[in-house]
Protein backbone atom coordinates (compact mmCIF):
# COMPACT_ATOMS: atom_id res chain seq x y z
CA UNK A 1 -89.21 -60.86 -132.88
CA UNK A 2 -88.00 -63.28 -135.61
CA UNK A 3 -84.69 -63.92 -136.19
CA UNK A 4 -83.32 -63.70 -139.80
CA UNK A 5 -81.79 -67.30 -141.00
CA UNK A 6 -78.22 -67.75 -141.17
CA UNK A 7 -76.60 -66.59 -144.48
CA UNK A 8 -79.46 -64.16 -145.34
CA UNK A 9 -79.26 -60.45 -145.74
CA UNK A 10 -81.87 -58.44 -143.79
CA UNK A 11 -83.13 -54.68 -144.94
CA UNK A 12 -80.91 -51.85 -144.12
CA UNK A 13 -81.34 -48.17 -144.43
CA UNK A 14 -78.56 -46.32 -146.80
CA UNK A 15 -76.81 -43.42 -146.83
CA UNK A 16 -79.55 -42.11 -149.58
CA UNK A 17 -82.49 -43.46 -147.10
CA UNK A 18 -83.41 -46.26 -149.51
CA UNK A 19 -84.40 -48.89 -147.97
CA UNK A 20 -82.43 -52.23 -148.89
CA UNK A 21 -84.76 -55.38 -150.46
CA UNK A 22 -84.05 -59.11 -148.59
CA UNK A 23 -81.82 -61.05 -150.71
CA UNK A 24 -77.59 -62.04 -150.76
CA UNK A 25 -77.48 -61.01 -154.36
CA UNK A 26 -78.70 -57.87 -153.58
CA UNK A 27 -77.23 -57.10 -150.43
CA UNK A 28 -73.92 -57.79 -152.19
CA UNK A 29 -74.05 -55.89 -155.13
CA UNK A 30 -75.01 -52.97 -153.14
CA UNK A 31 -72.16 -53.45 -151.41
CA UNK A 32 -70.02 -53.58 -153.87
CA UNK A 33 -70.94 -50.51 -155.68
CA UNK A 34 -70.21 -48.45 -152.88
CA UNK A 35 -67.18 -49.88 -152.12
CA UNK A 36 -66.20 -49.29 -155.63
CA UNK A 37 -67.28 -46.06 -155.70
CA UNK A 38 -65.46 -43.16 -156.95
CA UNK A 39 -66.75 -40.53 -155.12
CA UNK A 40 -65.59 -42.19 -151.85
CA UNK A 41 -62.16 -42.76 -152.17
CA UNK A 42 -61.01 -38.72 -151.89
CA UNK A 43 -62.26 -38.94 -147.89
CA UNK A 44 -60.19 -39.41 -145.21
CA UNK A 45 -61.96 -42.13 -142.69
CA UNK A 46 -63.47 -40.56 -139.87
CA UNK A 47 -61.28 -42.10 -137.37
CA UNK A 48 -58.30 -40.52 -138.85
CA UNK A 49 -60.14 -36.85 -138.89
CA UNK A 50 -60.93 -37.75 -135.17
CA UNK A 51 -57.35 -38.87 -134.10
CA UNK A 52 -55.89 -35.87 -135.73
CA UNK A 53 -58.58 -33.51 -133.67
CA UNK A 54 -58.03 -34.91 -130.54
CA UNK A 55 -54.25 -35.09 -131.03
CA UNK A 56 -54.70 -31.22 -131.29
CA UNK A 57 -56.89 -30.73 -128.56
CA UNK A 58 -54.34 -32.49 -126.77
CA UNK A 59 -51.42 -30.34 -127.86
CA UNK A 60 -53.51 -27.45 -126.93
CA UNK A 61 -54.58 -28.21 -123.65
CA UNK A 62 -50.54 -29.19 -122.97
CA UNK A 63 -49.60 -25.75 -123.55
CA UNK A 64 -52.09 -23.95 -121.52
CA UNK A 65 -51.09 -25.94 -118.11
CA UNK A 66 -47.51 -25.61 -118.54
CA UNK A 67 -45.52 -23.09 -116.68
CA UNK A 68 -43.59 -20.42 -118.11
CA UNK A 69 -40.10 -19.86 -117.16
CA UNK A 70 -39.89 -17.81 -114.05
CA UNK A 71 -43.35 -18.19 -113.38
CA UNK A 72 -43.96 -18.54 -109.22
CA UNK A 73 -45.40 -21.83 -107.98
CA UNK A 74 -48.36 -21.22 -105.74
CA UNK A 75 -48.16 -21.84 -102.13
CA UNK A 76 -50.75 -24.81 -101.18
């Protein structure tokens, strides 16, 4: 297996399944456009959505093992 030369852009798959032609120019102006685009910037990032789950699940799972108040302690 070749490696690709230093500096070049090698094909990609996007989010559309197009694949991506060879070429900086390209690779860059792809890119760009979806950094820049509009439809993006309403999302939260997915580690955000995932923090904010597991923070949750965390909360949850907290509550379940705590005792309640006059609640006996087993005897092992």
């Amino acid at each position: 297996m070749d490696l690709p030369a230093r500096g070049t852009c090698v094909p990609a798959v996007t989010a559309r399944g197009a694949i991506v032609e060879k070429g900086q120019e390209r690779c860059k102006a792809i890119g760009d456009y979806l950094n820049n685009h509009q439809s993006c910037l309403h999302h939260k990032p997915m580690w955000e959505r995932a923090c904010s789950r597991m923070r949750y699940i965390r909360q949850h799972n907290c509550r379940l093992t705590l005792r309640f108040r006059g609640q006996a302690r087993s005897h092992s």
